[in-house]
Structure formats: structure tokens, C-alpha cells
N, C-alpha and C. Protein backbone atom coordinates (compact mmCIF):
# COMPACT_ATOMS: atom_id res chain seq x y z
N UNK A 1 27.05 11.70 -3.10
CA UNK A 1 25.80 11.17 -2.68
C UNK A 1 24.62 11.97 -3.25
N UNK A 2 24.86 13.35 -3.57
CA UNK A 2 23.92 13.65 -4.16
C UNK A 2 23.05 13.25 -5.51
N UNK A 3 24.03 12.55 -6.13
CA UNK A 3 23.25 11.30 -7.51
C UNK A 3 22.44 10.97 -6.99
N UNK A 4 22.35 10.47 -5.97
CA UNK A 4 21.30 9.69 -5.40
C UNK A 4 19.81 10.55 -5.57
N UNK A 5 19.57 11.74 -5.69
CA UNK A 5 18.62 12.32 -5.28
C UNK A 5 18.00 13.04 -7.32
N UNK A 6 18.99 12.45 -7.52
CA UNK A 6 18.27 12.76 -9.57
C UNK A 6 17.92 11.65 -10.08
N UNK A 7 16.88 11.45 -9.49
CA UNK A 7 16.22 9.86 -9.57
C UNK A 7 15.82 9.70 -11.16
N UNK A 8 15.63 10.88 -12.11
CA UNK A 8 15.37 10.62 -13.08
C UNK A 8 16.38 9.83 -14.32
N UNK A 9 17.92 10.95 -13.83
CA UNK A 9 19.04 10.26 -14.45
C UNK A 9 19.35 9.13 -13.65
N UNK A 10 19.12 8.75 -12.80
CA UNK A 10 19.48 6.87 -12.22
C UNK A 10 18.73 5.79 -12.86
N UNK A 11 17.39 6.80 -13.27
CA UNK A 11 16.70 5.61 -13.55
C UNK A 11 16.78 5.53 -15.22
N UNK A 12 17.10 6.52 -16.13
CA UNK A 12 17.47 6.14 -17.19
C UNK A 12 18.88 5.59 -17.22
N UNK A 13 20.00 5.83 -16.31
CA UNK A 13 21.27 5.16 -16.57
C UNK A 13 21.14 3.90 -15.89
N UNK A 14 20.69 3.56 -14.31
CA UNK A 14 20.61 1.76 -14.12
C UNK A 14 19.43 1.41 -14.54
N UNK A 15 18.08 2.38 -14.85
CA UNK A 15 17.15 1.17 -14.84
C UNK A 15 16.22 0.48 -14.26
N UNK A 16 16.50 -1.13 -14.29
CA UNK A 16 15.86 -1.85 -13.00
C UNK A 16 16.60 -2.25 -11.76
N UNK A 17 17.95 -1.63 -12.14
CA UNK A 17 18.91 -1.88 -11.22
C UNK A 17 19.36 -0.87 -10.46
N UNK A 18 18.31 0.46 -10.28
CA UNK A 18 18.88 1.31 -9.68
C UNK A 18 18.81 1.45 -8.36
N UNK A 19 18.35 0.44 -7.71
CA UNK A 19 18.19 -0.03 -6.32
C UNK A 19 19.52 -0.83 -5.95
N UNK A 20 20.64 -1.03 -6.52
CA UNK A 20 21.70 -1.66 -6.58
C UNK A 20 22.62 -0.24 -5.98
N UNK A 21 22.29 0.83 -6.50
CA UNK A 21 23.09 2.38 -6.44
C UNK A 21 23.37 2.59 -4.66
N UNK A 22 21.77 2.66 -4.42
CA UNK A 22 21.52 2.96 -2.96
C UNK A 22 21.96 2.06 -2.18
N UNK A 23 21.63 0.43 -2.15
CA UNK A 23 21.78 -0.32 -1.57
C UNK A 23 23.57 0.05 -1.33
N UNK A 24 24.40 0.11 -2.29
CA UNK A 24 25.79 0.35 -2.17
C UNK A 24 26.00 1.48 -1.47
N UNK A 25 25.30 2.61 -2.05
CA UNK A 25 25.22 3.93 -0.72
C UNK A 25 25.25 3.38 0.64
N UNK A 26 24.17 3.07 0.89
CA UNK A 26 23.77 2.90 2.32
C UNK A 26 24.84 1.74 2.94
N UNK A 27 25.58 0.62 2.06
CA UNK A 27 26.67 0.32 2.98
C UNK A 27 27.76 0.65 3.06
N UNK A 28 28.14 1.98 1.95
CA UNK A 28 28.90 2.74 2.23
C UNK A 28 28.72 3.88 3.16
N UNK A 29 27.60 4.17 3.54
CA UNK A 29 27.43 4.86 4.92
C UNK A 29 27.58 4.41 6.16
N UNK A 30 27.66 2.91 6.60
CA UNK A 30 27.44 2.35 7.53
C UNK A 30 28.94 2.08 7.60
N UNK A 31 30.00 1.92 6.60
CA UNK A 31 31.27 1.82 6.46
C UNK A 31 31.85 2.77 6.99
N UNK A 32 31.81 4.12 6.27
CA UNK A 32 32.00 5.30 7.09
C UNK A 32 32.12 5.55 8.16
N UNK A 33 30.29 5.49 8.53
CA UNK A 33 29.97 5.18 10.39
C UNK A 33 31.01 4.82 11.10
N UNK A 34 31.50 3.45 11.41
CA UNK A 34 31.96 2.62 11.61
C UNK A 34 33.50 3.72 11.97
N UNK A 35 33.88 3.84 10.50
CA UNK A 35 35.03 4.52 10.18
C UNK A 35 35.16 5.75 11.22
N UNK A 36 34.75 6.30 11.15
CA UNK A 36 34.66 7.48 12.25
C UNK A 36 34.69 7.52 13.17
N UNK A 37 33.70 6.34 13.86
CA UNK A 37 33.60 6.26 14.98
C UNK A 37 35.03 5.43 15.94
N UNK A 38 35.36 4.54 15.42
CA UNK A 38 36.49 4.15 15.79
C UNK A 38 37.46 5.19 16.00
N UNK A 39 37.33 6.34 14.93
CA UNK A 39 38.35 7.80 14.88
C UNK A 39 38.26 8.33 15.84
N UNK A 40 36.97 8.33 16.32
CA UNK A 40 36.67 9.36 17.92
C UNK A 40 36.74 8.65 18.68
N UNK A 41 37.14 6.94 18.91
CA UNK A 41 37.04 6.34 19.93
C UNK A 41 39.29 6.46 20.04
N UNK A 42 39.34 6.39 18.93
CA UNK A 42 41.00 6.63 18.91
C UNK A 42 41.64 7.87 19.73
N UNK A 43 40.77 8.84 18.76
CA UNK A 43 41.12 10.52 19.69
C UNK A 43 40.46 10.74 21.33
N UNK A 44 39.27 9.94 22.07
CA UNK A 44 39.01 9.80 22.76
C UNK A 44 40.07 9.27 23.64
N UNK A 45 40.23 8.47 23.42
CA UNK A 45 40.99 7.29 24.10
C UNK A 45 42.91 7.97 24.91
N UNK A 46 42.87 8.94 23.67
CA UNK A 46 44.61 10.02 24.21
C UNK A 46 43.76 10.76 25.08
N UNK A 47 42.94 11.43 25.43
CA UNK A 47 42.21 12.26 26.68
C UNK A 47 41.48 11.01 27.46
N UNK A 48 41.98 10.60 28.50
CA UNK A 48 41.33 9.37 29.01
C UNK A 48 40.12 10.52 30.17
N UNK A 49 39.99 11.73 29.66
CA UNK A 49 39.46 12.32 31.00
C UNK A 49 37.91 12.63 30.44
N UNK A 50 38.09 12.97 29.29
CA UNK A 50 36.80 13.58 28.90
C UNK A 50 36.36 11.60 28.53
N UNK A 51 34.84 12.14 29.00
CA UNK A 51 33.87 11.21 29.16
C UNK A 51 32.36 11.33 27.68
N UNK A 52 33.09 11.03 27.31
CA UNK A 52 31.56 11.28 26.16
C UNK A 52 31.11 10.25 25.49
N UNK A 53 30.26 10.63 24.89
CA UNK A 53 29.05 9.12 23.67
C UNK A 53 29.54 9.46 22.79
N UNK A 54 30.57 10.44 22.00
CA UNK A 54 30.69 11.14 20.65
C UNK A 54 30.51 9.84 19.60
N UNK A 55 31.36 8.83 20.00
CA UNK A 55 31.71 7.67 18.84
C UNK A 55 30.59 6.94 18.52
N UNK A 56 29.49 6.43 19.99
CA UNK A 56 28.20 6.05 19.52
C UNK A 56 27.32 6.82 18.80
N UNK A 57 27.22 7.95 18.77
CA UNK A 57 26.48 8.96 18.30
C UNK A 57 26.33 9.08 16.89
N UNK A 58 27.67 8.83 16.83
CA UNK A 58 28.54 9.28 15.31
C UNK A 58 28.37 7.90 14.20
N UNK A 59 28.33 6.78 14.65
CA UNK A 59 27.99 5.94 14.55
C UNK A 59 26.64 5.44 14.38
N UNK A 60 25.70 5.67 15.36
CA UNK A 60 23.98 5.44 15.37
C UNK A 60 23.74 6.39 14.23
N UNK A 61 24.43 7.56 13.93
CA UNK A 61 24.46 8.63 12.92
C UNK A 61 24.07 8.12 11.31
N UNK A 62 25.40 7.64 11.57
CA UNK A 62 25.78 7.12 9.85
C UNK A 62 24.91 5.79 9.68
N UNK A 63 24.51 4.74 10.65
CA UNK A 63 24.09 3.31 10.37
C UNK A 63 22.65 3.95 10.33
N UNK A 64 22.01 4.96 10.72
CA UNK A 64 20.60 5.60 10.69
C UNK A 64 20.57 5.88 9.19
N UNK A 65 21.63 6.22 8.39
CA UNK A 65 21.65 6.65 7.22
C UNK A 65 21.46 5.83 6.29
N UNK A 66 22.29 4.91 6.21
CA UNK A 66 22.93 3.36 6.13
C UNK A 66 21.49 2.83 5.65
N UNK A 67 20.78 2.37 7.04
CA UNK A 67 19.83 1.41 7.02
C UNK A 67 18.46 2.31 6.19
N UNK A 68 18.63 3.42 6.48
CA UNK A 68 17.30 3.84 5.42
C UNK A 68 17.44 3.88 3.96
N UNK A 69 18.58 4.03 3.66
CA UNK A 69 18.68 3.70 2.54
C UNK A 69 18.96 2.54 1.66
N UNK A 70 19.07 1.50 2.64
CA UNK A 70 19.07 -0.17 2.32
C UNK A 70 17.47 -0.16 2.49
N UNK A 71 16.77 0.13 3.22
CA UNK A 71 15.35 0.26 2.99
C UNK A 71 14.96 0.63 1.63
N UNK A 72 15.40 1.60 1.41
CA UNK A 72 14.75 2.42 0.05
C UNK A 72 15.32 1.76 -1.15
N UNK A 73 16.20 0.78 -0.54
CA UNK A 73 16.61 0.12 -2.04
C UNK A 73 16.15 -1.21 -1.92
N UNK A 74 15.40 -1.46 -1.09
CA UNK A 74 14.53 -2.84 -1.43
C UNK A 74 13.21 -2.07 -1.68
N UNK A 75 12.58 -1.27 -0.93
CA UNK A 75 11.62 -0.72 -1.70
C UNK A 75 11.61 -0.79 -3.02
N UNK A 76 12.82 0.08 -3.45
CA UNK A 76 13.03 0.24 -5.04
C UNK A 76 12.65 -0.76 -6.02
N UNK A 77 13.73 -2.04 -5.66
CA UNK A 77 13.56 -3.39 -5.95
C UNK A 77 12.42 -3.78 -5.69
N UNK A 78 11.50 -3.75 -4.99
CA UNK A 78 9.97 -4.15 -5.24
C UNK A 78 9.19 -3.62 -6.37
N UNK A 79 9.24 -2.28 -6.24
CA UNK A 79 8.66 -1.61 -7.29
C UNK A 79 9.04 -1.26 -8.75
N UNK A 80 10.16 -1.64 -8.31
CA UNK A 80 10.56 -1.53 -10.22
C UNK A 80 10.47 -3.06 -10.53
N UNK A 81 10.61 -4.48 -10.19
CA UNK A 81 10.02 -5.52 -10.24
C UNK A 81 8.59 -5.80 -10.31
N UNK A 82 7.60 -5.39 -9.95
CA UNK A 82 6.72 -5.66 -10.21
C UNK A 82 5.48 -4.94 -11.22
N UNK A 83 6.20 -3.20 -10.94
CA UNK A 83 5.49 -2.47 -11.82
C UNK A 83 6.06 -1.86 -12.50
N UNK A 84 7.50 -1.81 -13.08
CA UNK A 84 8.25 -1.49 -13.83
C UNK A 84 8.11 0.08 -13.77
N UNK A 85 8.37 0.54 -12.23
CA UNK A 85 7.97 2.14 -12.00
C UNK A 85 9.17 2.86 -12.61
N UNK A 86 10.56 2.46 -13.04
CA UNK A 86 11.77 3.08 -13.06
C UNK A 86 11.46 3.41 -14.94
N UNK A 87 10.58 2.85 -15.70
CA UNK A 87 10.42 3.31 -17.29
C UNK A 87 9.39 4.85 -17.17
N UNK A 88 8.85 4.68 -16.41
CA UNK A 88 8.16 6.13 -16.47
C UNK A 88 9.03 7.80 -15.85
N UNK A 89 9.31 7.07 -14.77
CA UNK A 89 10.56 7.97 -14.43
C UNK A 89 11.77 8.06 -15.90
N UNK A 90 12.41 7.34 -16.08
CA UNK A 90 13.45 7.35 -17.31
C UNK A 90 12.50 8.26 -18.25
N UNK A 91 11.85 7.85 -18.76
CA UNK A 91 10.78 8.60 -19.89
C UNK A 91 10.65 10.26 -19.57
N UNK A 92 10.42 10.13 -18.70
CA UNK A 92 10.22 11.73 -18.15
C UNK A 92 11.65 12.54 -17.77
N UNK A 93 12.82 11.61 -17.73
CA UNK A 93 14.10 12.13 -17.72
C UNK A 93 14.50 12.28 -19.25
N UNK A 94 13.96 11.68 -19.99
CA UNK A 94 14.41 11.45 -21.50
C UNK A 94 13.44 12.86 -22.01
N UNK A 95 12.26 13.05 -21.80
CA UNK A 95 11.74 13.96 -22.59
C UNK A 95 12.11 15.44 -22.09
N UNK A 96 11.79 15.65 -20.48
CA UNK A 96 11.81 16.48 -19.94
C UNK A 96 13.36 16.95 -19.98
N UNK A 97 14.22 16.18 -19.44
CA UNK A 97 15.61 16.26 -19.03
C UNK A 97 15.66 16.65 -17.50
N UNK A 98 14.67 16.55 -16.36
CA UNK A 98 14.48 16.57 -15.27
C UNK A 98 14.41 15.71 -14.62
């Protein structure tokens, strides 16, 4: 997940499509979520004594993650659609290498 955060190499390797990257992140976070939480509702479930939120938690966790980053990838998709913001970024990954 950390690709995600060298916005310069995303945007010279997808482009206008690098809002496609995140969008897949973020429902692979919410997959996860999901994933886990069922795990602690499994391991919960053999201790019928202890009483906890762990699985919602764990869950509101990852879909908190999830959904901001399905945010940030329609953002993306706005802005590299209309102002072609992802060539200046690339450019500055191409010259700089940053």
C-alpha cells in the first residue's frame, strides 16, 4: 500500500488512470475489513464469555480506510479529467525522479 503514496511514479506509470489504483486499494481494504472481522467474530464466538465490539471496530477500521480512499479516487478521476493534473505530476517524476 505504500505505492500508493509515490504519487509521482503512479502518475507516470497509470496516468489518467491512476485513480483506478486507489479505487482497487480502497476495496481491497474494505475486503480485508470484512475479512478480519468475521476472524474476531469466529475467535470471539469459542469464548462465549468475553463481551466485546473488537469485530465492529476492526471493521468500521478498515471500511474508514476503504471509503476514503474510494473518495480520493473519484477525486482523482475528476481532476485528472478535467485538468489533466496527473501530466504535471508525471513530468516532475520524469525530470526530478521524485
Amino acid at each position: 500500500m505504500l505505492i500508493l503514496l509515490n504519487t509521482g511514479w503512479v502518475a507516470h506509470r497509470f496516468g489518467q488512470w491512476r485513480w483506478l489504483l486507489h479505487a482497487v486499494a480502497g476495496v481491497v481494504f474494505l475486503a480485508i475489513g470484512w475479512a478480519a472481522a468475521n476472524i474476531v467474530l469466529v475467535v470471539q464466538s469459542l469464548a462465549p464469555t468475553a463481551e466485546s465490539s473488537a469485530a465492529g471496530w476492526t471493521f468500521l477500521t478498515f471500511a474508514a480506510a476503504g471509503f476514503i480512499l474510494l473518495l480520493y479516487s473519484i477525486w482523482l478521476s475528476y481532476i485528472d479529467s478535467t485538468r489533466q493534473a496527473y501530466r504535471a505530476i508525471a513530468e516532475r517524476y520524469r525530470r526530478d525522479g521524485w
